[in-house]
C-alpha atoms as a PDB file:
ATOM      1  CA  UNK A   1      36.268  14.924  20.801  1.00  0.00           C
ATOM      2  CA  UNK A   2      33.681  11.958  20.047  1.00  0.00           C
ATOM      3  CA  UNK A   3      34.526   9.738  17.699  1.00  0.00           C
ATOM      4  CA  UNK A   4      33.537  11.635  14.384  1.00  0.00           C
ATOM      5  CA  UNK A   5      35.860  14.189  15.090  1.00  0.00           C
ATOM      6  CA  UNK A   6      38.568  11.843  16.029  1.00  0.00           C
ATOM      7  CA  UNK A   7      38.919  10.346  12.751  1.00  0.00           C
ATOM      8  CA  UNK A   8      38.678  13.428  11.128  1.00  0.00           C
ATOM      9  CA  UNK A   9      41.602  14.625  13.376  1.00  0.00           C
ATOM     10  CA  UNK A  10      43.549  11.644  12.951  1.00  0.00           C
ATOM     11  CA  UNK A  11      43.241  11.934   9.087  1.00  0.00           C
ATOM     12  CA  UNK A  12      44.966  15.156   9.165  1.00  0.00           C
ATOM     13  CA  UNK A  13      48.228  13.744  11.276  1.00  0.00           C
ATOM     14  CA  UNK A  14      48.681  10.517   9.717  1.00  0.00           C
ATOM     15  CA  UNK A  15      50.628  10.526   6.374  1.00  0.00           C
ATOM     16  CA  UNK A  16      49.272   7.703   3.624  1.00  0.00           C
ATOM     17  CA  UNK A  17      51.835   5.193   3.206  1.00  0.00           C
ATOM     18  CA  UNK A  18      53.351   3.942  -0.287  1.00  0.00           C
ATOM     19  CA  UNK A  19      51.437   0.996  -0.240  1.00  0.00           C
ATOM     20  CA  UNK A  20      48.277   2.454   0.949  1.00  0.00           C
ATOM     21  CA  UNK A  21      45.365   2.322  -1.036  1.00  0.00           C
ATOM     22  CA  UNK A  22      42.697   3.092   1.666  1.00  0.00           C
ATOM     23  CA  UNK A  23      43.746   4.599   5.191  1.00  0.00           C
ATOM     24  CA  UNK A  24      41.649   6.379   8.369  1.00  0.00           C
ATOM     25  CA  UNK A  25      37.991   6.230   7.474  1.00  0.00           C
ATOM     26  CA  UNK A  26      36.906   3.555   6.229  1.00  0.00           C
ATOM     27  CA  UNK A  27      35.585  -0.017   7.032  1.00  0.00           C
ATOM     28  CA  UNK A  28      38.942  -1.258   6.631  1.00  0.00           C
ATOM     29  CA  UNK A  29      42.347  -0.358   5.139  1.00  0.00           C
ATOM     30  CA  UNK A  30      43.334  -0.885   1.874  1.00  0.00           C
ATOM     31  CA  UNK A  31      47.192  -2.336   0.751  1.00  0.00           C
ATOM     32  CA  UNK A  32      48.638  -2.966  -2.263  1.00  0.00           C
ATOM     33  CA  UNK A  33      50.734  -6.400  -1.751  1.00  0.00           C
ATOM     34  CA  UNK A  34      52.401  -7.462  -5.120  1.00  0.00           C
ATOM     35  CA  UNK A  35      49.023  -7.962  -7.268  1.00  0.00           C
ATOM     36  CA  UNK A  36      46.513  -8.355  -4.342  1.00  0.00           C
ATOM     37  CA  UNK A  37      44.909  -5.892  -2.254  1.00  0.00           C
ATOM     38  CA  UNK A  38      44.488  -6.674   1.346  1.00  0.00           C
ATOM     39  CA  UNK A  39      41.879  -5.600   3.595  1.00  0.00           C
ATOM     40  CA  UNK A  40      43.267  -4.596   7.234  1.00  0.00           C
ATOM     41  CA  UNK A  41      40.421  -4.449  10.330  1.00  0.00           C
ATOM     42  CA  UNK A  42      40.671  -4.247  14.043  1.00  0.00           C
ATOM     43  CA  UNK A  43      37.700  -3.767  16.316  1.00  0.00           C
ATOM     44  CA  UNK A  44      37.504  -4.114  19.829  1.00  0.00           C
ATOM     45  CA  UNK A  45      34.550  -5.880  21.958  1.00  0.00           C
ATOM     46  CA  UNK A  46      34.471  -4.735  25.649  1.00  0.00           C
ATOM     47  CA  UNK A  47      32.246  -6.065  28.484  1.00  0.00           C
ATOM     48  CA  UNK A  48      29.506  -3.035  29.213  1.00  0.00           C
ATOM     49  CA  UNK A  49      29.891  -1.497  26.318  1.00  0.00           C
ATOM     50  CA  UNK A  50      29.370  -3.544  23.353  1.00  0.00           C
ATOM     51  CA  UNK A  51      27.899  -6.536  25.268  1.00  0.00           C
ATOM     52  CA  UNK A  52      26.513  -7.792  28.490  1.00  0.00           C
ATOM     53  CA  UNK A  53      28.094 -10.608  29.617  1.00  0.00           C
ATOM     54  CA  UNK A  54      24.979 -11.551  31.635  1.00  0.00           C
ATOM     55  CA  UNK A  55      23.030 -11.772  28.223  1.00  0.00           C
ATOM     56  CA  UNK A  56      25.351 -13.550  26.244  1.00  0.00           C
ATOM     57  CA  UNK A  57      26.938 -16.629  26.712  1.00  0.00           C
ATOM     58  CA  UNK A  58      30.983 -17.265  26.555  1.00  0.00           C
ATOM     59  CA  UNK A  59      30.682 -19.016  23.193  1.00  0.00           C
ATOM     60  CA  UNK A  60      28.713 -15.926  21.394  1.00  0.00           C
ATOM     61  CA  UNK A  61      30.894 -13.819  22.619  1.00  0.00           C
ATOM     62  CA  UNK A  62      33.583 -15.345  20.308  1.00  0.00           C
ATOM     63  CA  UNK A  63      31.496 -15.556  17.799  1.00  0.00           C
ATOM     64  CA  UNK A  64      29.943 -12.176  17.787  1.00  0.00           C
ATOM     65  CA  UNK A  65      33.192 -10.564  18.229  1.00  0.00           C
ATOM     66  CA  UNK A  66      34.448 -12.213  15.194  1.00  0.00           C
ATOM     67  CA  UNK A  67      31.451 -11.358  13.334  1.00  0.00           C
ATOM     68  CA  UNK A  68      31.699  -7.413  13.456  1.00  0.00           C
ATOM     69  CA  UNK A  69      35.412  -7.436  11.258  1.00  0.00           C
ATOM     70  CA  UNK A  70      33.909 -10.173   9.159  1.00  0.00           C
ATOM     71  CA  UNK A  71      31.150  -7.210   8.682  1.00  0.00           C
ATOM     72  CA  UNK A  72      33.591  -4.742   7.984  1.00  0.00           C
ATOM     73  CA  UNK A  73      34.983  -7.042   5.246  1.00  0.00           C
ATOM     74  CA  UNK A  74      31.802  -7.570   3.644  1.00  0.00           C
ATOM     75  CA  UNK A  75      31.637  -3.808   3.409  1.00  0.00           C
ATOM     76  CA  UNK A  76      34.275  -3.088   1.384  1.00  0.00           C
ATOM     77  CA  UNK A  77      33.385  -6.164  -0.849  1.00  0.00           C
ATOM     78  CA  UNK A  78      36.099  -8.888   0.451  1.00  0.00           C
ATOM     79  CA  UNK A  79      36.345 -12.352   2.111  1.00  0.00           C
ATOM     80  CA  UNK A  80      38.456 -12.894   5.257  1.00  0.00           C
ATOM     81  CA  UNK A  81      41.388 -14.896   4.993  1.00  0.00           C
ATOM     82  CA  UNK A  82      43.320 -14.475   8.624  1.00  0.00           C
ATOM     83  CA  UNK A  83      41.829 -13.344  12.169  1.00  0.00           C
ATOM     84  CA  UNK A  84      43.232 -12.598  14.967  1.00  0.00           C
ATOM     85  CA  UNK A  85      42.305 -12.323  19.053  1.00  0.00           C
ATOM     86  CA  UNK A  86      43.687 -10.640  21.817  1.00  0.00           C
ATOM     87  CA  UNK A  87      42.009 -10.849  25.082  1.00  0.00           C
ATOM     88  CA  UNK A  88      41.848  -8.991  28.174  1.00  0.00           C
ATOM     89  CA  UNK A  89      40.286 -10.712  31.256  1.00  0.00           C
ATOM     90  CA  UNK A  90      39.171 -10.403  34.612  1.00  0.00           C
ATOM     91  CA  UNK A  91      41.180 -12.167  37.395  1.00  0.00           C
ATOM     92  CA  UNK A  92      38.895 -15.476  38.667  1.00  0.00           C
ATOM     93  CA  UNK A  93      37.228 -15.594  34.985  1.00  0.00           C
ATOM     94  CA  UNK A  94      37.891 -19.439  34.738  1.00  0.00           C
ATOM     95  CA  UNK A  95      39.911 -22.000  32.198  1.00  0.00           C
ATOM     96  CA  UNK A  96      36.616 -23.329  30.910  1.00  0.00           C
ATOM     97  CA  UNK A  97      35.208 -19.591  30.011  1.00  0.00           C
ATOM     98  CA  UNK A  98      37.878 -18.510  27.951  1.00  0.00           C
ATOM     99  CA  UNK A  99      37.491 -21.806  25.925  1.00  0.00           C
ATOM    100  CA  UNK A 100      34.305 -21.126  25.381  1.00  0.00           C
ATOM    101  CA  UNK A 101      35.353 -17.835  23.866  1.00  0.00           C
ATOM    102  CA  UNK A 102      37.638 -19.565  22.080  1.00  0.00           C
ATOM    103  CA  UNK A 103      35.630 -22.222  20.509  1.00  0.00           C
ATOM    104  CA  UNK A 104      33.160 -19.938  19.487  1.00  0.00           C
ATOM    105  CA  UNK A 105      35.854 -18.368  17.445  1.00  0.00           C
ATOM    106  CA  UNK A 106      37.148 -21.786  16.047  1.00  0.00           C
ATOM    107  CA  UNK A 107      32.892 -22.713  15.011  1.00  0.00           C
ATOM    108  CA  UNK A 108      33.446 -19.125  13.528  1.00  0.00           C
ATOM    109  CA  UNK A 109      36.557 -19.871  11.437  1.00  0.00           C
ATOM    110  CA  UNK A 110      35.355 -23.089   9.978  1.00  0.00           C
ATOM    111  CA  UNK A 111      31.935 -21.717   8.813  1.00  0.00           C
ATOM    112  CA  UNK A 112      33.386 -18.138   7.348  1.00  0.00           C
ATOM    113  CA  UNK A 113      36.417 -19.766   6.232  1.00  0.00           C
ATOM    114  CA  UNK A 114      39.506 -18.050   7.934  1.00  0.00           C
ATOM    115  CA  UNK A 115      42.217 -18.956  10.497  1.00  0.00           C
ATOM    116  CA  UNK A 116      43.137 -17.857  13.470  1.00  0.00           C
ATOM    117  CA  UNK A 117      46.681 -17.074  13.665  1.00  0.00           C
ATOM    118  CA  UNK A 118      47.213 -15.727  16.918  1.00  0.00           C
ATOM    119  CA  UNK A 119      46.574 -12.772  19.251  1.00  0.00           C
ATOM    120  CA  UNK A 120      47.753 -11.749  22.889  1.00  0.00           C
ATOM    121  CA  UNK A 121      46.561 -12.125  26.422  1.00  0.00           C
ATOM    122  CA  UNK A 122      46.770 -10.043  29.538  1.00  0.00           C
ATOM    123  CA  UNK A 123      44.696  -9.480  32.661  1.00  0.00           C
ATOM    124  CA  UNK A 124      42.594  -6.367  33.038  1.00  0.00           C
ATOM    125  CA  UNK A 125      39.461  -5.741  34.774  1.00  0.00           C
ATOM    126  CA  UNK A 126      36.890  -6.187  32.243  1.00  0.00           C
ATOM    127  CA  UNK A 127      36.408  -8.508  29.729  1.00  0.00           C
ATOM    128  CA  UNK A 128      37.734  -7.396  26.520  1.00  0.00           C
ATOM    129  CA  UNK A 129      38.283  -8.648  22.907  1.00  0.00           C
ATOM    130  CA  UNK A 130      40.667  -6.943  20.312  1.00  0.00           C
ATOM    131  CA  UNK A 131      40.064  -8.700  17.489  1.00  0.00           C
ATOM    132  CA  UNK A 132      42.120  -7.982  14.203  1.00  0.00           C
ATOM    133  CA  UNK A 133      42.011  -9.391  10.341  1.00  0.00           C
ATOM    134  CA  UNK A 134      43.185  -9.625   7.306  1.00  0.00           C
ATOM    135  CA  UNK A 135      40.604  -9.460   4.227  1.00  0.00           C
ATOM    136  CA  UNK A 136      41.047  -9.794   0.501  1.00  0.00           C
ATOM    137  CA  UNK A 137      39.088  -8.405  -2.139  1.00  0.00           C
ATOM    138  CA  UNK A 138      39.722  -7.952  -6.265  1.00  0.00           C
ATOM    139  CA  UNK A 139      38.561  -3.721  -5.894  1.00  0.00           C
ATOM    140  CA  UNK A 140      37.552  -2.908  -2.372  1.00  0.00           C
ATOM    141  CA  UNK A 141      34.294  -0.785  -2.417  1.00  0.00           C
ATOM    142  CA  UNK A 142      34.848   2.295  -0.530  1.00  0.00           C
ATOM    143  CA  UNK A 143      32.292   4.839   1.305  1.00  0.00           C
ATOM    144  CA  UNK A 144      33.497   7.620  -0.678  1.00  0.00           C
ATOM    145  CA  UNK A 145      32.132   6.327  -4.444  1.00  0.00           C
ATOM    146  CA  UNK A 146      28.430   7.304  -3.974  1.00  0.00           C
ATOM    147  CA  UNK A 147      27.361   9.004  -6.922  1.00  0.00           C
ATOM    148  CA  UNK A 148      24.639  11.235  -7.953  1.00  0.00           C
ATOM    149  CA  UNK A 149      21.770   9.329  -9.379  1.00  0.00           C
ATOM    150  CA  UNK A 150      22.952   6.306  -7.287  1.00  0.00           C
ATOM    151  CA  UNK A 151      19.846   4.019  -5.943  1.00  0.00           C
ATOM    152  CA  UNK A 152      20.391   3.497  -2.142  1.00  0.00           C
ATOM    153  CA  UNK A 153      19.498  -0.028  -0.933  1.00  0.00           C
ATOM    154  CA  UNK A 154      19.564  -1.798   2.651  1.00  0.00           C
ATOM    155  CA  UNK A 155      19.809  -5.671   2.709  1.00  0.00           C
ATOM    156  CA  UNK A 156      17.161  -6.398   5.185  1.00  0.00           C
ATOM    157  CA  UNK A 157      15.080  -4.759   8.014  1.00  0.00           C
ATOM    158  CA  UNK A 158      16.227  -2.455  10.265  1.00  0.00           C
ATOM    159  CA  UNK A 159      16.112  -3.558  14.183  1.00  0.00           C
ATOM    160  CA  UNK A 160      15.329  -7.034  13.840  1.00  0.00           C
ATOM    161  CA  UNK A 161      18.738  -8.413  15.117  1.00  0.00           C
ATOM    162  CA  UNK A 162      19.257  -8.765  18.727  1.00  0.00           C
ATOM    163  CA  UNK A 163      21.787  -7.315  20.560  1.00  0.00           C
ATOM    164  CA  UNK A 164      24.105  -9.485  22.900  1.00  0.00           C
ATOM    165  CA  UNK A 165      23.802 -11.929  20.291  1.00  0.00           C
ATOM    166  CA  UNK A 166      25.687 -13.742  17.673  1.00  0.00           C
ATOM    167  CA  UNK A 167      24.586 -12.302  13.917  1.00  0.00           C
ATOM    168  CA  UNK A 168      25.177 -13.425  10.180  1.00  0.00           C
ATOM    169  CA  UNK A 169      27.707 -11.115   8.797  1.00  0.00           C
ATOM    170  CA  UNK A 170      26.290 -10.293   4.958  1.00  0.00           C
ATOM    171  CA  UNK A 171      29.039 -12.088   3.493  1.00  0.00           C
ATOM    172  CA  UNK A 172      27.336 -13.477   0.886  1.00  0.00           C
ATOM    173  CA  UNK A 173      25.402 -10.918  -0.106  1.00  0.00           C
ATOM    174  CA  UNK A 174      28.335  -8.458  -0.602  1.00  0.00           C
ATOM    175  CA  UNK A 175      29.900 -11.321  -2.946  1.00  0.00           C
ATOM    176  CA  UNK A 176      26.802 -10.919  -4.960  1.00  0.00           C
ATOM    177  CA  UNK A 177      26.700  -7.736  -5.557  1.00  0.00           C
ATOM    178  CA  UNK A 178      29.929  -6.924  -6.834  1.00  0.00           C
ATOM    179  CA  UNK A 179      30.260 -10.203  -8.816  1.00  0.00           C
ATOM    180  CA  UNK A 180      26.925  -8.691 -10.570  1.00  0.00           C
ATOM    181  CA  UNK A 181      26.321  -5.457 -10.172  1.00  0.00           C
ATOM    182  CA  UNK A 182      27.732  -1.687 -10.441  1.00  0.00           C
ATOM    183  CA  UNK A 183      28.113  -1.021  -6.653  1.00  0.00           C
ATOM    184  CA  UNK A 184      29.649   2.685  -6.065  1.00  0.00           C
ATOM    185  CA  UNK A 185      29.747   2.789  -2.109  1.00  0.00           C
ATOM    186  CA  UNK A 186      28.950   0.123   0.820  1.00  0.00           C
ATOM    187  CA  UNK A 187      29.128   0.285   4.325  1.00  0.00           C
ATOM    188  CA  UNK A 188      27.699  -1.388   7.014  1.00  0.00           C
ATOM    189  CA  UNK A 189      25.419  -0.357   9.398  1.00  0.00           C
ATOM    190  CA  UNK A 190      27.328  -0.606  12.946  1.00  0.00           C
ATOM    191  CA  UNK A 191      26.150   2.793  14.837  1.00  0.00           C
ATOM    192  CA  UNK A 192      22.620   3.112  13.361  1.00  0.00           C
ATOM    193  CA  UNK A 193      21.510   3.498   9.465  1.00  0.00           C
ATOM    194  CA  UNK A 194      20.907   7.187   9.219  1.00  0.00           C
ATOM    195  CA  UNK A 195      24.558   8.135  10.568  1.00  0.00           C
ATOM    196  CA  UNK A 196      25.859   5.281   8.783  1.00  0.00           C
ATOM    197  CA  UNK A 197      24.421   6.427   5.549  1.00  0.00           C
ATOM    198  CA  UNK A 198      25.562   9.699   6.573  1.00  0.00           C
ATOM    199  CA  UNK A 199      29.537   8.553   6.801  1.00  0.00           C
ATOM    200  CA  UNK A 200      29.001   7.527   3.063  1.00  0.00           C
ATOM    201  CA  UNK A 201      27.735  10.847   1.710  1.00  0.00           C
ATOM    202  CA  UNK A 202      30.066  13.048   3.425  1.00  0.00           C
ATOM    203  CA  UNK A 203      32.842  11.105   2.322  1.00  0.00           C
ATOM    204  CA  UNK A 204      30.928  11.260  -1.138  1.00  0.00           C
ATOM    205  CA  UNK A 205      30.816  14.833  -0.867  1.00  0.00           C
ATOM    206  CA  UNK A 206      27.115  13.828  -1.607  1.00  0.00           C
ATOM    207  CA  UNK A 207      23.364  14.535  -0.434  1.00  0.00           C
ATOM    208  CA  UNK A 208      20.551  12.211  -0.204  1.00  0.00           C
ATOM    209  CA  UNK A 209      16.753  11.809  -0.849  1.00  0.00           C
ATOM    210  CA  UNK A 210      15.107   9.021   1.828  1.00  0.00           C
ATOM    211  CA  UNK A 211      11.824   8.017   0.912  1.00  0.00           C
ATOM    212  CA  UNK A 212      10.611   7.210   4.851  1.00  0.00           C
ATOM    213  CA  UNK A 213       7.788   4.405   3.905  1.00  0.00           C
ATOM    214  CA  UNK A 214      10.418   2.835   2.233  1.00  0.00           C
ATOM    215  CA  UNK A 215      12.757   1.983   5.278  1.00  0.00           C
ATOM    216  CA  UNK A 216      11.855  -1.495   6.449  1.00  0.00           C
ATOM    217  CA  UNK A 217      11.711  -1.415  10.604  1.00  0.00           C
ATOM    218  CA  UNK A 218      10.772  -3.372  13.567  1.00  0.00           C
ATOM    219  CA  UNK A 219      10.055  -1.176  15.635  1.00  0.00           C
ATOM    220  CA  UNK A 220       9.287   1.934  13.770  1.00  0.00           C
ATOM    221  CA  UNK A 221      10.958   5.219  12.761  1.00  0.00           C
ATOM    222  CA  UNK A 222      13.414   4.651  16.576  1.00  0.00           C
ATOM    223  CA  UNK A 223      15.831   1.684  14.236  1.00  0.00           C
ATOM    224  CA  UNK A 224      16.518   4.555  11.669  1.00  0.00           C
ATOM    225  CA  UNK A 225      19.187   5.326  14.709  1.00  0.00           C
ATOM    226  CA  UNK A 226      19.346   1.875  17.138  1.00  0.00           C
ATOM    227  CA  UNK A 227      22.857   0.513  15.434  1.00  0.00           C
ATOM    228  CA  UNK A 228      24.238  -3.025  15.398  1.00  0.00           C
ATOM    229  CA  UNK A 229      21.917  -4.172  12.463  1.00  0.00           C
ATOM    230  CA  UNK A 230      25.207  -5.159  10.655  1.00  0.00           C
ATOM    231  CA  UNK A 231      23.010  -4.870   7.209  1.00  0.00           C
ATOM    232  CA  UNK A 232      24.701  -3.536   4.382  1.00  0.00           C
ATOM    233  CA  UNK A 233      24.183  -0.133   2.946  1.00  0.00           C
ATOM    234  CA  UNK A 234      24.964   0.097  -0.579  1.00  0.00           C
ATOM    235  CA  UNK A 235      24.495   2.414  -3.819  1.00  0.00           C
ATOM    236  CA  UNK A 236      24.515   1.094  -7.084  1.00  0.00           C
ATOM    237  CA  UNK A 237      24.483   3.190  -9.869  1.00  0.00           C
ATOM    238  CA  UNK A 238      22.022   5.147 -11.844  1.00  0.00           C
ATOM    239  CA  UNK A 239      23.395   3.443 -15.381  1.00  0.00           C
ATOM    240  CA  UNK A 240      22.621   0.263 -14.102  1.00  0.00           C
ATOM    241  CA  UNK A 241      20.311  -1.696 -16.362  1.00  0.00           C
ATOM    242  CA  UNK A 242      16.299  -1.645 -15.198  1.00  0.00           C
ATOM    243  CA  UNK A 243      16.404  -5.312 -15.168  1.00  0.00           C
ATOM    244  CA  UNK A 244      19.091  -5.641 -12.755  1.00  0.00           C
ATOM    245  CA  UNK A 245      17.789  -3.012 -10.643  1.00  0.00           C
ATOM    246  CA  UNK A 246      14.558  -4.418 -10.871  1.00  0.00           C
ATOM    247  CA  UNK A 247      16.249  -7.884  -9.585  1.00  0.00           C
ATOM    248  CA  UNK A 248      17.641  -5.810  -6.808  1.00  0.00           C
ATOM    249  CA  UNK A 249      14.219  -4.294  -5.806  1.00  0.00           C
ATOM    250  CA  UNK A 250      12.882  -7.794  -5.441  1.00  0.00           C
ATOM    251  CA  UNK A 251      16.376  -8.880  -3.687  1.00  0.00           C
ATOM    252  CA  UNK A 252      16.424  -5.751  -1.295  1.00  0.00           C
ATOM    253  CA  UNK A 253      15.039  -2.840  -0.089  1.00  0.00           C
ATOM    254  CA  UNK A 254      15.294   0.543  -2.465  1.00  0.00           C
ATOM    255  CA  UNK A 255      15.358   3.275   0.300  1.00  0.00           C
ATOM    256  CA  UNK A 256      16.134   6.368  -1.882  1.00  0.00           C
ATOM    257  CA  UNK A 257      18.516   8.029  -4.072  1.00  0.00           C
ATOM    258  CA  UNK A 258      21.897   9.965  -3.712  1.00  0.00           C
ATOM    259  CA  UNK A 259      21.597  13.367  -4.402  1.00  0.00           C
ATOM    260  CA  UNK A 260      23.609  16.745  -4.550  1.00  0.00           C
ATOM    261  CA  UNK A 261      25.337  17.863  -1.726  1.00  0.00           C
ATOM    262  CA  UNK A 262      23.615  20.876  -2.363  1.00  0.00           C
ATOM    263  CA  UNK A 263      20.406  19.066  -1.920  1.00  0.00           C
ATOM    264  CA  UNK A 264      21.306  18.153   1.872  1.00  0.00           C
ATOM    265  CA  UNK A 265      19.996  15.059   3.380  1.00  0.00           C
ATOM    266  CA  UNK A 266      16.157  14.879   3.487  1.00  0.00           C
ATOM    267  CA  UNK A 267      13.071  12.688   4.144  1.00  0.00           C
ATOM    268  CA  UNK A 268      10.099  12.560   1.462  1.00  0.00           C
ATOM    269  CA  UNK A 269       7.298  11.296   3.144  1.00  0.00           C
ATOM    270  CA  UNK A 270       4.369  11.429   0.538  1.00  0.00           C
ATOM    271  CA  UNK A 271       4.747  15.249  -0.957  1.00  0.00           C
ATOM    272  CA  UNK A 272       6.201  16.458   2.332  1.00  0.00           C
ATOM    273  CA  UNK A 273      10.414  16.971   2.263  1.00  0.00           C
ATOM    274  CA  UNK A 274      11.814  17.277   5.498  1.00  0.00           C
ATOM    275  CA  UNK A 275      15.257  17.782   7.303  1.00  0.00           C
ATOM    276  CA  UNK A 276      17.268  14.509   8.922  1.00  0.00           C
ATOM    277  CA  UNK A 277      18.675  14.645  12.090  1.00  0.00           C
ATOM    278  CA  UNK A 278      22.279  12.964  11.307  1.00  0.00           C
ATOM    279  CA  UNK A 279      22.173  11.233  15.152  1.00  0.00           C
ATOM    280  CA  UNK A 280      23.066   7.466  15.965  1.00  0.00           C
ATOM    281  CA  UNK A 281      25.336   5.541  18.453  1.00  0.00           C
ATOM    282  CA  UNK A 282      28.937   7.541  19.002  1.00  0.00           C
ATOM    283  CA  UNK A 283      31.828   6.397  21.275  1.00  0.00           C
ATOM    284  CA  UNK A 284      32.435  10.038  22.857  1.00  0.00           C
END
């Protein structure tokens, strides 16, 4: 199986919990706790596959591990409140390497505002990072609210973050948007925007319309499907007011709008529609 079909496997074993607001599928988990709603995340950072530990340092490892559940938080519209690390590591990978890891964490914590409250060790023969959290949000926003009409929007450029490097988790800019706006679905974009975008409107049961000039690259048409932008995909929706949607025009970047599922999920590029290739990065 590759990964899509995992989940979808997985979803049809595992029974939802009492307490479960959001299981398999999302960015994160969902729980009701007395009056709050907690966000659950765990992501895992391995040596020659997510990073090159050659191209990064020790310290940016830390930090960029940290940074992809603190993305997954911001997708689902919540703030972290606890992380925490288990490591795996390579026999003769010294003392003063593994602090480095570590303070990159600890810089991490201070500036995003968490704690780190604890994790395990063991050896193993690559480097690897589990790192777990625990987000909170006032009404996570989920993958599967996109709705037709919706205005699709992408924070910033595709492709202009480098890999095997630490990266600004859009934190902020998820705080803003559902303090002020309608937002039906979010995501972020971890294994390239078009399959991203594509987890939303299946979940949505939804099509879309991508107006291609629209899509703000690097490199061209190829960071439609590179991954690890960690921008935000979001919809916001069609009864929004013109002013605020004009706000968000000038804020972000309007890429299209959610359509029918009937409609399928399509390019316009000037007068000419065209068929997208749902492709991006997979762990098969």
């Amino acid at each position: 199986m590759n990964e899509l079909a995992w989940i979808d496997y997985l979803r049809g074993k595992v029974k939802p919990a009492k307490d479960l607001l959001v299981g398999i599928g999302d960015d994160c988990a969902v729980i009701k706790a007395g009056n709050q709603k907690l966000l659950l995340k765990s992501d895992l950072f391995i040596d020659q596959v997510h990073f090159s530990r050659g191209k990064i340092s020790f310290e940016n490892i830390g930090k960029r591990a940290v940074a992809r559940v603190l993305s997954d938080f911001a997708a689902c519209g919540g703030k972290p409140k606890f992380i925490g690390v288990s490591l795996g590591a390579p026999k003769g990978l010294g003392e003063k390497y593994l602090k480095q890891i570590l303070n990159g964490i600890l810089k991490s914590s201070k500036q995003y505002k968490f704690s780190l409250v604890g994790g395990d060790t063991s050896n193993s023969k690559q480097l690897i990072l589990d790192v777990w959290g625990v987000g909170s949000c006032k009404k996570p926003i989920l993958r599967s609210g996109a709705k037709i009409g919706d205005y699709i929007f992408i924070t910033s450029k595709l492709g202009q973050r480098p890999f095997n490097q630490p990266f600004t988790p859009r934190l902020e800019e998820s705080q803003y948007l559902v303090k002020g706006f309608k937002v039906n679905s979010m995501i972020d974009i971890s294994d390239g925007f078009i399959l991203d975008l594509y987890r939303i409107l299946k979940l949505s049961k939804k099509g879309a319309i991508l107006d291609k000039k629209s899509i703000p690259t690097t490199k061209g048409a190829g960071d439609f499907y590179r991954g690890e932008d960690y921008e935000l995909i979001f919809t916001i929706d069609r009864g929004e007011t013109e002013k605020n949607i004009n706000c968000l025009k000038k804020k972000f970047h309007c890429v299209g709008k959610v359509s029918s599922v009937a409609a399928g999920y399509k390019f316009r590029d000037n007068n000419k529609i065209s068929k997208i290739e749902v492709k991006g990065y997979t762990h098969s």
